[in-house]
N, C-alpha and C. Protein backbone atom coordinates (compact mmCIF):
# COMPACT_ATOMS: atom_id res chain seq x y z
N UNK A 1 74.51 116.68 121.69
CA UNK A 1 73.49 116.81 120.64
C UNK A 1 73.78 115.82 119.51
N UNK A 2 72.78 114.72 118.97
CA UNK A 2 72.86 113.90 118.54
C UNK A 2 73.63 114.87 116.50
N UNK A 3 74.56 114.04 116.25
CA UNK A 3 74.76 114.80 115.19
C UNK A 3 73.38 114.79 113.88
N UNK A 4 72.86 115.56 112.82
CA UNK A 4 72.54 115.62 111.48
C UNK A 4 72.44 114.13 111.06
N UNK A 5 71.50 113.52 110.40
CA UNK A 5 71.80 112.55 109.14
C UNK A 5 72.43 112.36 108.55
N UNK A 6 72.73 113.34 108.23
CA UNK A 6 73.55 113.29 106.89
C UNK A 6 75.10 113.71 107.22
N UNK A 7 75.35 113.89 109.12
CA UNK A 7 76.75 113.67 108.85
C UNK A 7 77.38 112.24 110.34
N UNK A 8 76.08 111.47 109.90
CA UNK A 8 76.26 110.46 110.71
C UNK A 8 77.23 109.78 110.60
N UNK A 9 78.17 108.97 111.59
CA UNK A 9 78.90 108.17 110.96
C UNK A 9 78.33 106.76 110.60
N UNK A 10 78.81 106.56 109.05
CA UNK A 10 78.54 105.20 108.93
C UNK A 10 79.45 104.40 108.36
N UNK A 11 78.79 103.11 107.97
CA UNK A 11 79.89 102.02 107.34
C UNK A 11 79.60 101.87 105.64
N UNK A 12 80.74 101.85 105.19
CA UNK A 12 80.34 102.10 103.64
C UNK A 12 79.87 100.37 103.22
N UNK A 13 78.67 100.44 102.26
CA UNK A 13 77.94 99.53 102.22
C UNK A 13 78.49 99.07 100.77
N UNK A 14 77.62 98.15 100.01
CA UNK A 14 77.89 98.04 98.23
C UNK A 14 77.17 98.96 97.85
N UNK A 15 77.51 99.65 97.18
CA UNK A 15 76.97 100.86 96.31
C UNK A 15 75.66 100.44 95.03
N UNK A 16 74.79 100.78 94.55
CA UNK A 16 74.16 100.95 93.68
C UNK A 16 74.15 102.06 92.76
N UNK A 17 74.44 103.15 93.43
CA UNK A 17 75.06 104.64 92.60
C UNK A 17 76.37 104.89 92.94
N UNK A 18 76.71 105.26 92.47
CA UNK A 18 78.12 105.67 92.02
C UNK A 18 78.92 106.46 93.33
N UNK A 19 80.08 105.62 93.65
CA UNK A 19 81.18 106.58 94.77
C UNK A 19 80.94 108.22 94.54
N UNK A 20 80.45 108.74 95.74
CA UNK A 20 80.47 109.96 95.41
C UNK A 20 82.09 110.75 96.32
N UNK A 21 82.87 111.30 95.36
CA UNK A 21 84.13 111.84 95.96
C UNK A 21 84.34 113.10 96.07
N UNK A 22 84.80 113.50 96.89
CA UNK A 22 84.82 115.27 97.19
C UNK A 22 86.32 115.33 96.81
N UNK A 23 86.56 116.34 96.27
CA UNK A 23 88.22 116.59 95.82
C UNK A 23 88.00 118.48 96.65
N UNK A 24 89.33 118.68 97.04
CA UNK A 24 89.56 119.73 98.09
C UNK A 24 90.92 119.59 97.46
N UNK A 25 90.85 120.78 96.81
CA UNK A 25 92.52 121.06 96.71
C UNK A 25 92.25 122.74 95.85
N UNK A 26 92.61 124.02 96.59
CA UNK A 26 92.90 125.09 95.85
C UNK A 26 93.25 125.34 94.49
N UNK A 27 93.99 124.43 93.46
CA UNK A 27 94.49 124.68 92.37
C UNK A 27 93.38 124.00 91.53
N UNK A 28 93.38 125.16 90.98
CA UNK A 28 92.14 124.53 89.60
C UNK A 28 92.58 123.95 88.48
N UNK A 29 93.91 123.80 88.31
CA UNK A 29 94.08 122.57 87.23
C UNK A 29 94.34 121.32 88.06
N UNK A 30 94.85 121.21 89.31
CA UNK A 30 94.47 120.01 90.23
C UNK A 30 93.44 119.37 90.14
N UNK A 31 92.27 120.32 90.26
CA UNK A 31 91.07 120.21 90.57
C UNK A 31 90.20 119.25 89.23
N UNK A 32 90.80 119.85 88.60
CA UNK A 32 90.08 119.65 86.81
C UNK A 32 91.00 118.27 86.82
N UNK A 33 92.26 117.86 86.81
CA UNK A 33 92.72 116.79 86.16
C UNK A 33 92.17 115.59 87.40
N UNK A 34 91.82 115.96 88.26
CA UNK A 34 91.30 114.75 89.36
C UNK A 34 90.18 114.42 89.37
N UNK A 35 89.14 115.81 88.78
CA UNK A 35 88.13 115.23 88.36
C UNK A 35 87.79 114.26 87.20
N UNK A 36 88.63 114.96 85.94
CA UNK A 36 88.63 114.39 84.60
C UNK A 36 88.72 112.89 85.15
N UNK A 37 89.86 112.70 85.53
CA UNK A 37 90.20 111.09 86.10
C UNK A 37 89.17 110.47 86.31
N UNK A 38 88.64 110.96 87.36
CA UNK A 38 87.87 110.52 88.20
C UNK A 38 86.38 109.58 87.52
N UNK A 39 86.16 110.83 86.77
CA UNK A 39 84.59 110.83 85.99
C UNK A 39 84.89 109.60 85.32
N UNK A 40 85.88 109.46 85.17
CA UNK A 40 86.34 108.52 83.72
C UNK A 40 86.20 106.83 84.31
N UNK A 41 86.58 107.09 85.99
CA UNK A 41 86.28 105.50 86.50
C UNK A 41 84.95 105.72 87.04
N UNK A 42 83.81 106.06 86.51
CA UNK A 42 82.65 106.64 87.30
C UNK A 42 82.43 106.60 87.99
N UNK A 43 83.07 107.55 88.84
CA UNK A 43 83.18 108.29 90.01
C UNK A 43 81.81 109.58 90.20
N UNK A 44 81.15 109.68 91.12
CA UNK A 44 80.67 110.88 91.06
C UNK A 44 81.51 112.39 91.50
N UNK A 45 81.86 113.27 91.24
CA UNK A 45 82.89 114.27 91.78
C UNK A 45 82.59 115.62 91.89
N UNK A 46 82.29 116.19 92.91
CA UNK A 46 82.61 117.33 93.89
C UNK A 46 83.51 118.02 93.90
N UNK A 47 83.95 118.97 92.96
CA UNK A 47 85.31 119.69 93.33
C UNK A 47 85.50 120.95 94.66
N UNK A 48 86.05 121.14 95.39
CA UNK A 48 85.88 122.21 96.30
C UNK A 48 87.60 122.72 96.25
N UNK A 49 87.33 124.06 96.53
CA UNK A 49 88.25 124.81 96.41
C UNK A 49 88.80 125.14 97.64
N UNK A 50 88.22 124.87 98.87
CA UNK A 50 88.55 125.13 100.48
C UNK A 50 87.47 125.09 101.20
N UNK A 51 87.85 124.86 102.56
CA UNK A 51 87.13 124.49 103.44
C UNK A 51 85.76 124.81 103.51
N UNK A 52 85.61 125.90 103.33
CA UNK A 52 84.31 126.52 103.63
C UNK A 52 83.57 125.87 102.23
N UNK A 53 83.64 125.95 101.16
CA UNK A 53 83.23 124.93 99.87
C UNK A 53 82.62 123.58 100.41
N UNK A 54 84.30 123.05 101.07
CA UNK A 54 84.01 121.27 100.91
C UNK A 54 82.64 121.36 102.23
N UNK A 55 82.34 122.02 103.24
CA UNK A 55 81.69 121.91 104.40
C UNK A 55 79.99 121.94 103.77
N UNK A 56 79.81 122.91 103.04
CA UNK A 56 78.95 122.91 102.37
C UNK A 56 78.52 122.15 101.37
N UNK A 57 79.34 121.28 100.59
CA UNK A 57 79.27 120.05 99.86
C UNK A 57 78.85 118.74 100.55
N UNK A 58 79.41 118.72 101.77
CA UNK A 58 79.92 117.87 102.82
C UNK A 58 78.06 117.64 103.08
N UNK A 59 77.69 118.92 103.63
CA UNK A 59 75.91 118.93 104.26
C UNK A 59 75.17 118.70 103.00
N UNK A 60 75.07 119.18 101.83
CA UNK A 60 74.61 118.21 101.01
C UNK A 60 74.27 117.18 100.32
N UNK A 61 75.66 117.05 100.48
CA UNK A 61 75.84 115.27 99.90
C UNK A 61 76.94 114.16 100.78
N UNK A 62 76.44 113.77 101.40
CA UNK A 62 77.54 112.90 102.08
C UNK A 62 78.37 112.37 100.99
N UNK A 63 80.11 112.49 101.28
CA UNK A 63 80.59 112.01 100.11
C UNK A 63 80.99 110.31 100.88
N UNK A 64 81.51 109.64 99.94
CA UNK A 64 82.25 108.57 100.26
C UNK A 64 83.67 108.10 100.37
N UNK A 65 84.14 109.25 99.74
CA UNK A 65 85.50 109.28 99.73
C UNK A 65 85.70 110.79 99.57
N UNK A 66 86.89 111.33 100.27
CA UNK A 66 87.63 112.59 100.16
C UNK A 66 88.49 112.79 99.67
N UNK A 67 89.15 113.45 98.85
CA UNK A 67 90.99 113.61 98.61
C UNK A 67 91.28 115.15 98.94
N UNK A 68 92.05 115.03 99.80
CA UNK A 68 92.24 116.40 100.04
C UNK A 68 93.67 116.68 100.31
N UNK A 69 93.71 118.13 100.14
CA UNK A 69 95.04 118.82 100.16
C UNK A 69 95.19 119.19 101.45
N UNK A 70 96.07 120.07 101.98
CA UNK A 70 96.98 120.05 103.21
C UNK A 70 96.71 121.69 103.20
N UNK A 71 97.46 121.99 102.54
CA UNK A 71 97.54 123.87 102.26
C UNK A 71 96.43 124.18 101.54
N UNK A 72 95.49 124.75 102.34
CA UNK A 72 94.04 125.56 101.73
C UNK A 72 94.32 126.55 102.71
N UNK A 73 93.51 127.81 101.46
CA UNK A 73 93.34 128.78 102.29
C UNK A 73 91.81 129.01 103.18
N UNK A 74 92.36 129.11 104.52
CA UNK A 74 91.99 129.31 105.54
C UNK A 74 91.73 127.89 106.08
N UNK A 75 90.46 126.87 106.83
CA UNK A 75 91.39 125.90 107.38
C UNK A 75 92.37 124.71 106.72
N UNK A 76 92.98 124.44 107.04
CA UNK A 76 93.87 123.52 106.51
C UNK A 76 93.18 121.93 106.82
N UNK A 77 94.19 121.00 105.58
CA UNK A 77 93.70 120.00 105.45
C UNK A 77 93.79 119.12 106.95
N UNK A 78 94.62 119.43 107.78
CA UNK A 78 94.90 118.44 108.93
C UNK A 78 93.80 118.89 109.63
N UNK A 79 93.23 120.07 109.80
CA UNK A 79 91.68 120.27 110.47
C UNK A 79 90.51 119.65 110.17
N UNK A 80 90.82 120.15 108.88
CA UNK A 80 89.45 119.04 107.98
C UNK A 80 89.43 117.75 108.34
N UNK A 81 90.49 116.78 108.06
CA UNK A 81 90.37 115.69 108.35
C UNK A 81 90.19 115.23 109.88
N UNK A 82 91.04 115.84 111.32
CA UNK A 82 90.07 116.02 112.09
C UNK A 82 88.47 115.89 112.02
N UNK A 83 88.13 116.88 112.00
CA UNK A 83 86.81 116.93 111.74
C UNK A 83 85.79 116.01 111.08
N UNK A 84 86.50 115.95 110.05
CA UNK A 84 85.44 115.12 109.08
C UNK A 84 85.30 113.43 109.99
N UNK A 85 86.31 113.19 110.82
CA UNK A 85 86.49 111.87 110.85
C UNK A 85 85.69 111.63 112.58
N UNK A 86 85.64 112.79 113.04
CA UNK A 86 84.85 112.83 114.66
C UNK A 86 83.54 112.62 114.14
N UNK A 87 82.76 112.58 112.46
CA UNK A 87 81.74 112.63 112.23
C UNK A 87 81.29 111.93 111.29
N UNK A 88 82.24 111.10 110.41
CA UNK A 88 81.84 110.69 109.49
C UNK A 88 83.00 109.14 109.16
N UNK A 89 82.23 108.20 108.62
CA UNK A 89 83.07 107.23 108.54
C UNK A 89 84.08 107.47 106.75
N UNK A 90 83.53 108.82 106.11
CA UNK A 90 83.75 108.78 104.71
C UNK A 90 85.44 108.19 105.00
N UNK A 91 85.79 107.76 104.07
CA UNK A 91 87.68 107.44 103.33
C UNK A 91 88.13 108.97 103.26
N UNK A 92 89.22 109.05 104.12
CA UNK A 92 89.78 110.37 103.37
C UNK A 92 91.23 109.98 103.10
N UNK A 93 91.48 110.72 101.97
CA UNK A 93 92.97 110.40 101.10
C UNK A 93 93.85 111.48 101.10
N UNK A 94 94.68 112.14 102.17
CA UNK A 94 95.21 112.82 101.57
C UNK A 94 95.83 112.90 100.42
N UNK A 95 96.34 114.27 99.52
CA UNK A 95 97.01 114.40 98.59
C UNK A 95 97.40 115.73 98.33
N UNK A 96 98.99 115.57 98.61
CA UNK A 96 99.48 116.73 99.24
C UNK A 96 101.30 116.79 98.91
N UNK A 97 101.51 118.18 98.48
CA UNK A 97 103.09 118.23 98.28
C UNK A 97 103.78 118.04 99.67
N UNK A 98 102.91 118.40 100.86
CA UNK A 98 104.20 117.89 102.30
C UNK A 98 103.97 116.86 102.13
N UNK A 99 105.01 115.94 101.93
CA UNK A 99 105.38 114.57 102.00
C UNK A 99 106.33 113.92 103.04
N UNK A 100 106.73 114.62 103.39
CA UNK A 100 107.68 114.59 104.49
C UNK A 100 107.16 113.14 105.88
N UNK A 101 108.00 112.41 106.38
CA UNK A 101 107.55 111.56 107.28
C UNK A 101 106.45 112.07 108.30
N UNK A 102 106.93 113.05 108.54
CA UNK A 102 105.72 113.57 109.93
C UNK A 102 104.58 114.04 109.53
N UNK A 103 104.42 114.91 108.42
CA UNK A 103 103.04 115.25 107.72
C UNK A 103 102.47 113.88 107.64
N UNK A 104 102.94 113.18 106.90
CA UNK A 104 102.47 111.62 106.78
C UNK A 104 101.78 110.96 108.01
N UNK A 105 102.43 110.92 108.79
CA UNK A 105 102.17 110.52 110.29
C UNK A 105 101.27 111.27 110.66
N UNK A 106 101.28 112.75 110.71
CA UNK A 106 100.01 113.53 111.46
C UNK A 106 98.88 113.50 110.73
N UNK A 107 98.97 113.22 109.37
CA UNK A 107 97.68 113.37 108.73
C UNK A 107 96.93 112.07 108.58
N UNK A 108 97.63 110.91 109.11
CA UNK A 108 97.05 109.38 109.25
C UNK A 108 96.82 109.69 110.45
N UNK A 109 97.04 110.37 111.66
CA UNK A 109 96.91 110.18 113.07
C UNK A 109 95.88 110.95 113.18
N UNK A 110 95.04 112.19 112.62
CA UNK A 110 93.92 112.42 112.60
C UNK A 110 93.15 112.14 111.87
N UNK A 111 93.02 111.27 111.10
CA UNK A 111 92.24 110.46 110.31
C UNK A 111 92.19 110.24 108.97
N UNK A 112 93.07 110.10 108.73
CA UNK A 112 93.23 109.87 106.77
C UNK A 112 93.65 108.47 106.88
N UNK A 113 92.39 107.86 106.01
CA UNK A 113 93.19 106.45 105.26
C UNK A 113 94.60 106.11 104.85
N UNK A 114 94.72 107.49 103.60
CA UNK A 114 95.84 107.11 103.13
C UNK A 114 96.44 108.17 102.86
N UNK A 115 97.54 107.95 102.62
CA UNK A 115 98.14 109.68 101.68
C UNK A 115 99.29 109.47 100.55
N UNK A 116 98.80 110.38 100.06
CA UNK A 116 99.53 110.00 98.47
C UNK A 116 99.96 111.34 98.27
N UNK A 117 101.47 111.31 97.63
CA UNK A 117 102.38 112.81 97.56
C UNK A 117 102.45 112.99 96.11
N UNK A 118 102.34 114.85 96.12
CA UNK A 118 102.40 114.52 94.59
C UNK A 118 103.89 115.37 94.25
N UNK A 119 104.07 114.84 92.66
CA UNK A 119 103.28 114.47 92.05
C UNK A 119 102.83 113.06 91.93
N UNK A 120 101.64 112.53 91.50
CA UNK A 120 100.75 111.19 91.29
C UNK A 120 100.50 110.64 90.14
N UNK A 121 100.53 109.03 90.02
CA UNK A 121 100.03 108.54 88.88
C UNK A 121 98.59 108.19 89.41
N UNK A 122 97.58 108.81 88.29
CA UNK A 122 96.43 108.84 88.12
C UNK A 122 95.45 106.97 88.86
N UNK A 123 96.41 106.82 88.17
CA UNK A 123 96.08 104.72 88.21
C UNK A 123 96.42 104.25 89.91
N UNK A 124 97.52 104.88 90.22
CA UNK A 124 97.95 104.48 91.97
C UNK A 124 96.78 104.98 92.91
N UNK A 125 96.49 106.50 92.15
CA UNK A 125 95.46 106.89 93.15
C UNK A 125 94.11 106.20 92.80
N UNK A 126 93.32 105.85 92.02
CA UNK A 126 92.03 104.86 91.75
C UNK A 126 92.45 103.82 92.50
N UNK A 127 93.60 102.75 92.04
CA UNK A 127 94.01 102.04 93.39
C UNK A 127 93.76 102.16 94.51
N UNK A 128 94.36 103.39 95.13
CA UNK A 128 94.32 103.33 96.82
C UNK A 128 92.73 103.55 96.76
N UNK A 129 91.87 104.56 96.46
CA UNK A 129 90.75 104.19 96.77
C UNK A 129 90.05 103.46 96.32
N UNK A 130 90.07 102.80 95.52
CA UNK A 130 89.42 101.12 95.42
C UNK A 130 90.02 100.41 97.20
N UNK A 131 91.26 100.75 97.73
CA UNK A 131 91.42 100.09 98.64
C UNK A 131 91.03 100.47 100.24
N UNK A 132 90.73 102.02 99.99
CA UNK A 132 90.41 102.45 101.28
C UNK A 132 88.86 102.27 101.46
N UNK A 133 87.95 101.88 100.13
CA UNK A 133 86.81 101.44 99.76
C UNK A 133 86.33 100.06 100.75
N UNK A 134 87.35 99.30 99.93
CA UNK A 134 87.19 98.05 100.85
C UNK A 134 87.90 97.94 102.38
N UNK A 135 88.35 98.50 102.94
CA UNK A 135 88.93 98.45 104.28
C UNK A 135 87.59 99.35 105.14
N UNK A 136 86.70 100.04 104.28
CA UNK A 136 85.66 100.17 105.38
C UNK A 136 84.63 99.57 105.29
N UNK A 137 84.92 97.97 105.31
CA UNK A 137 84.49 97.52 106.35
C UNK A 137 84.75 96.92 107.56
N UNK A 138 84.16 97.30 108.46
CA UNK A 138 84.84 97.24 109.90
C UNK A 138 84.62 95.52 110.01
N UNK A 139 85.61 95.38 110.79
CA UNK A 139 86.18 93.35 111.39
C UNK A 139 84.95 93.57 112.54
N UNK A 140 84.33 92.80 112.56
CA UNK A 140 83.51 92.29 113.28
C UNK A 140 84.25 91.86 114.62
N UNK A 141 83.52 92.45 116.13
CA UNK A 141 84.03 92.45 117.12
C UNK A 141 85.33 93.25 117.74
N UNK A 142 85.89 94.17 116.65
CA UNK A 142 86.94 94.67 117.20
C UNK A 142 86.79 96.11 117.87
N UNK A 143 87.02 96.50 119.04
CA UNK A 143 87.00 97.91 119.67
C UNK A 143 87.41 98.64 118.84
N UNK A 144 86.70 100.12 118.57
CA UNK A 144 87.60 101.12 118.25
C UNK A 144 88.64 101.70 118.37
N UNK A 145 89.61 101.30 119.78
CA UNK A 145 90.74 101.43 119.91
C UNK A 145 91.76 100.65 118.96
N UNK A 146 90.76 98.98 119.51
CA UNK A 146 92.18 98.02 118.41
C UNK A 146 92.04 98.56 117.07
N UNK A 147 90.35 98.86 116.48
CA UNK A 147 90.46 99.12 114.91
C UNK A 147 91.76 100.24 114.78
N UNK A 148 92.12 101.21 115.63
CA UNK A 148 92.13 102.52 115.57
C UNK A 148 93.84 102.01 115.51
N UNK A 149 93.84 101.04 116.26
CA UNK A 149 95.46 100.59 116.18
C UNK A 149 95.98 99.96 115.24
N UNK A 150 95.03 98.85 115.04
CA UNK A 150 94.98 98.23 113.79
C UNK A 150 95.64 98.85 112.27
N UNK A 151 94.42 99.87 112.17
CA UNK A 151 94.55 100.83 111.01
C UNK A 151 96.26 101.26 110.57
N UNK A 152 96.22 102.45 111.93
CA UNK A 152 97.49 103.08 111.96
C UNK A 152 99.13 102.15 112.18
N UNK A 153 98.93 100.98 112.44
CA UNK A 153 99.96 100.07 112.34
C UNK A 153 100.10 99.62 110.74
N UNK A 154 99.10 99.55 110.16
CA UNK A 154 98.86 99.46 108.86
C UNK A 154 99.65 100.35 107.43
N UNK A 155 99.18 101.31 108.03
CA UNK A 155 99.10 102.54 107.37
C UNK A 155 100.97 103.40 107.77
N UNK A 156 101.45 102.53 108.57
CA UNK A 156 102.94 103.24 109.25
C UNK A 156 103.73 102.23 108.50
N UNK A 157 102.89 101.24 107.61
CA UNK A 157 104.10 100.05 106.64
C UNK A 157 103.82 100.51 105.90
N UNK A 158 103.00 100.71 105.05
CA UNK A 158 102.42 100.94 104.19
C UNK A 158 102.22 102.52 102.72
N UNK A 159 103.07 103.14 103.76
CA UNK A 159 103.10 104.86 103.20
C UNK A 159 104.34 104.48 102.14
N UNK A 160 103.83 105.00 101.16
CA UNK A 160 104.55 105.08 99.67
C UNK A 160 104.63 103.57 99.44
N UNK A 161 103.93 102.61 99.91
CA UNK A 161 103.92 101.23 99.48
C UNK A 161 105.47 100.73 100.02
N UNK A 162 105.74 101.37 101.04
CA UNK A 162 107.25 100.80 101.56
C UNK A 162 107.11 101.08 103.25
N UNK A 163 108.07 100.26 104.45
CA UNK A 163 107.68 100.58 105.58
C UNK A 163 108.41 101.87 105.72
N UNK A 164 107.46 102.66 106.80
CA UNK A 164 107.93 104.51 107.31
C UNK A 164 108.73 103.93 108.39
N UNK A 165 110.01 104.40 107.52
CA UNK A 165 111.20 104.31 109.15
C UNK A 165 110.65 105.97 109.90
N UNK A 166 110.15 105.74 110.64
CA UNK A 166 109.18 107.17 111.39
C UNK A 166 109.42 107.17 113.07
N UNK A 167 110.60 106.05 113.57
CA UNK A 167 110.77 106.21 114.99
C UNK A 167 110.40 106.31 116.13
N UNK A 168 108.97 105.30 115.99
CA UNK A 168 108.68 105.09 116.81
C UNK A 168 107.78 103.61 116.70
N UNK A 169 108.25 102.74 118.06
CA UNK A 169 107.87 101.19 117.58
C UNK A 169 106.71 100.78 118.23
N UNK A 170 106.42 99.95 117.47
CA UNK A 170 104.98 99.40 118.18
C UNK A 170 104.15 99.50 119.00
N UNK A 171 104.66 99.28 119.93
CA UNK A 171 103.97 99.33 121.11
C UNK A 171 103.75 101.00 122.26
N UNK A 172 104.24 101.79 121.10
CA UNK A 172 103.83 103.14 121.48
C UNK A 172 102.70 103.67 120.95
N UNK A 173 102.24 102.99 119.64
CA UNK A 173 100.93 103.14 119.02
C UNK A 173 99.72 103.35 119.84
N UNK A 174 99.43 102.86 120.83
CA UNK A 174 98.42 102.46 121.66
C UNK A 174 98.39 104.26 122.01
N UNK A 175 99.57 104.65 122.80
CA UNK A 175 99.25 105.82 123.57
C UNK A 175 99.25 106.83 122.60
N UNK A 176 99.89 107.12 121.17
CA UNK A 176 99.27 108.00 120.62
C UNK A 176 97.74 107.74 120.58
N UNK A 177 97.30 107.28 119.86
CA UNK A 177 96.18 106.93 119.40
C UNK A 177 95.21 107.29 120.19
N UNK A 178 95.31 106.97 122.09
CA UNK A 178 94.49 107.23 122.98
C UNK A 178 94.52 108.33 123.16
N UNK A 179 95.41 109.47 123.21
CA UNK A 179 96.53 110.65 123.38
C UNK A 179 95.55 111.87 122.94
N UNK A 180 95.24 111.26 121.37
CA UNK A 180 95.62 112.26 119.99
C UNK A 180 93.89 113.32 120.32
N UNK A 181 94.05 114.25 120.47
CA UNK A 181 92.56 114.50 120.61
C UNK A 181 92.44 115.61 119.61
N UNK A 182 93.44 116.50 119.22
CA UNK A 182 93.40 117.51 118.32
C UNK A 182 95.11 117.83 117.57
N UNK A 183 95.32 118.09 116.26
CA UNK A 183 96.58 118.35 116.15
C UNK A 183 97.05 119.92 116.51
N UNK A 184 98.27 120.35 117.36
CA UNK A 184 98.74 121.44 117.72
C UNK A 184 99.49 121.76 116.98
N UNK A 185 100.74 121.14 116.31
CA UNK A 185 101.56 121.58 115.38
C UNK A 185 101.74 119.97 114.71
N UNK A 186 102.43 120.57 113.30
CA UNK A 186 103.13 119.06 112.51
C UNK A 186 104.49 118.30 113.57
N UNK A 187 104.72 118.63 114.45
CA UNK A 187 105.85 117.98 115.43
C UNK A 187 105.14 117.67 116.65
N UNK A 188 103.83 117.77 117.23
CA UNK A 188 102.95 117.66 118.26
C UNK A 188 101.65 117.24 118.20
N UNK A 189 101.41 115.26 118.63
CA UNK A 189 100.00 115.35 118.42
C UNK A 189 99.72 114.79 119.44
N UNK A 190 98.30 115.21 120.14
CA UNK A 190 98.32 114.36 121.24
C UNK A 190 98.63 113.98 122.28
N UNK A 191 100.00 115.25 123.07
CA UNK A 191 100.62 114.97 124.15
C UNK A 191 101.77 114.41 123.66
N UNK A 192 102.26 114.13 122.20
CA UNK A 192 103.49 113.71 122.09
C UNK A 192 104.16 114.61 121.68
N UNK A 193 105.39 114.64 121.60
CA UNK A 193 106.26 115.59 120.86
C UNK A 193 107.20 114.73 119.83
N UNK A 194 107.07 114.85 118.81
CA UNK A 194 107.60 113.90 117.64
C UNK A 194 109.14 114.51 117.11
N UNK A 195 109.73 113.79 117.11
CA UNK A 195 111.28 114.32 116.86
C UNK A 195 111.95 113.45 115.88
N UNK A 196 112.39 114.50 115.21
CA UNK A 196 113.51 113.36 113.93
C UNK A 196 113.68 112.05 113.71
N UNK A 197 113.95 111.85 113.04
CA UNK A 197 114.37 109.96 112.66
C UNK A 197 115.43 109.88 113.59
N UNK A 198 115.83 108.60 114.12
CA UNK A 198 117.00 108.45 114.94
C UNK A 198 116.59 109.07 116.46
N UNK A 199 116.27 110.23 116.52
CA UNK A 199 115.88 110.46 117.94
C UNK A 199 114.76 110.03 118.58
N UNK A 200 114.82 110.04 120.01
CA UNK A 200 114.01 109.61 120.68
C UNK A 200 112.85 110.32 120.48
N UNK A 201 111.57 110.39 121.24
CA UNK A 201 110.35 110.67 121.54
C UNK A 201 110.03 111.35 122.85
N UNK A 202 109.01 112.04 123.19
CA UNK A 202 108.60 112.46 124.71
C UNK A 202 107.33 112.67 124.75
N UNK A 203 107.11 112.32 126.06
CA UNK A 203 105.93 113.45 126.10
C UNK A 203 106.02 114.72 126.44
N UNK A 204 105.23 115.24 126.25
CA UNK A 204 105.19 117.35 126.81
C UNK A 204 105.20 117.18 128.30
């Protein structure tokens, strides 16, 4: 069934109105200081308090960018972003106290641009999305696999603006990526089983 309009995927174009951003994070002074920010680089902003919120925001207004948290009550952020990304080309940013290498990894491997741990400077995060802004637009001629490799080779130097020693090299990228169809746990995506720094890898 062909998806809704309004949760088509598309390619983010030049704007004439204003980035519209959905913020998803349970804590309401979170909520308030990301908006405040936000408004201030005129931003349009959406605050949602959890899933069931942002879904309903989501069918109203296609946003253009997401920032979302990890721990909401009831689904969690690694679902959401799933989801949002089987349907929508929006930027999503995590922003989230698991910071940890593998959260990092699982929440770029189901579809987050970027992820940023807090606590955050206000200015880094307008940054990254000014940058996840411009990275959608898609390279002309490239498969969704290479984009898909592309990206996540990107995004595995790139976490905290330093490379993720995360243990696993190059040329294994390909088979997550093809692999990944839903996340099962933060140590399992995709048929892989992800193990410590220094240790090896498997499949299930």
């Amino acid at each position: 069934m062909p998806l809704p309009p309004v949760l088509a995927a598309r390619k983010v174009q030049p704007m004439t109105s204003p980035v519209h951003v959905i913020v998803v994070d349970d804590e309401a002074e979170i909520r308030a200081v990301l908006t405040a920010t936000l408004e201030r680089e005129g931003y349009r902003v959406t605050a949602c308090a959890d899933g069931e919120a942002f879904w309903r925001a989501v069918a109203a207004d296609q946003p253009d960018i997401v920032l979302l948290d990890l721990k909401l009550p009831g689904e969690n952020g690694f679902s959401i972003a799933r989801r949002l990304r089987g349907q929508s080309n929006a930027g999503i940013i995590i922003v989230s106290g698991m910071g940890d290498v593998v959260d990092k990894v699982v929440g770029l491997e189901v579809g987050a641009d970027d992820f940023v741990t807090k606590p955050f400077d206000g200015r880094e995060l307008v940054a990254r999305i000014h940058s996840v802004l411009r990275r959608k637009v898609e390279a002309p001629g490239a498969t969704p696999v290479e984009k898909r490799i592309a990206e996540l080779a990107e995004k595995l130097e790139l976490v905290s603006g330093q490379i993720a020693e995360v243990g696993v090299e190059a040329h294994h990228i390909e088979e997550i990526v093809e692999k990944a169809a839903a996340v099962k746990s933060p140590k399992s995506v995709g048929g892989v089983t992800w193990q410590p720094q220094g240790e090896d890898w498997r499949k299930d």
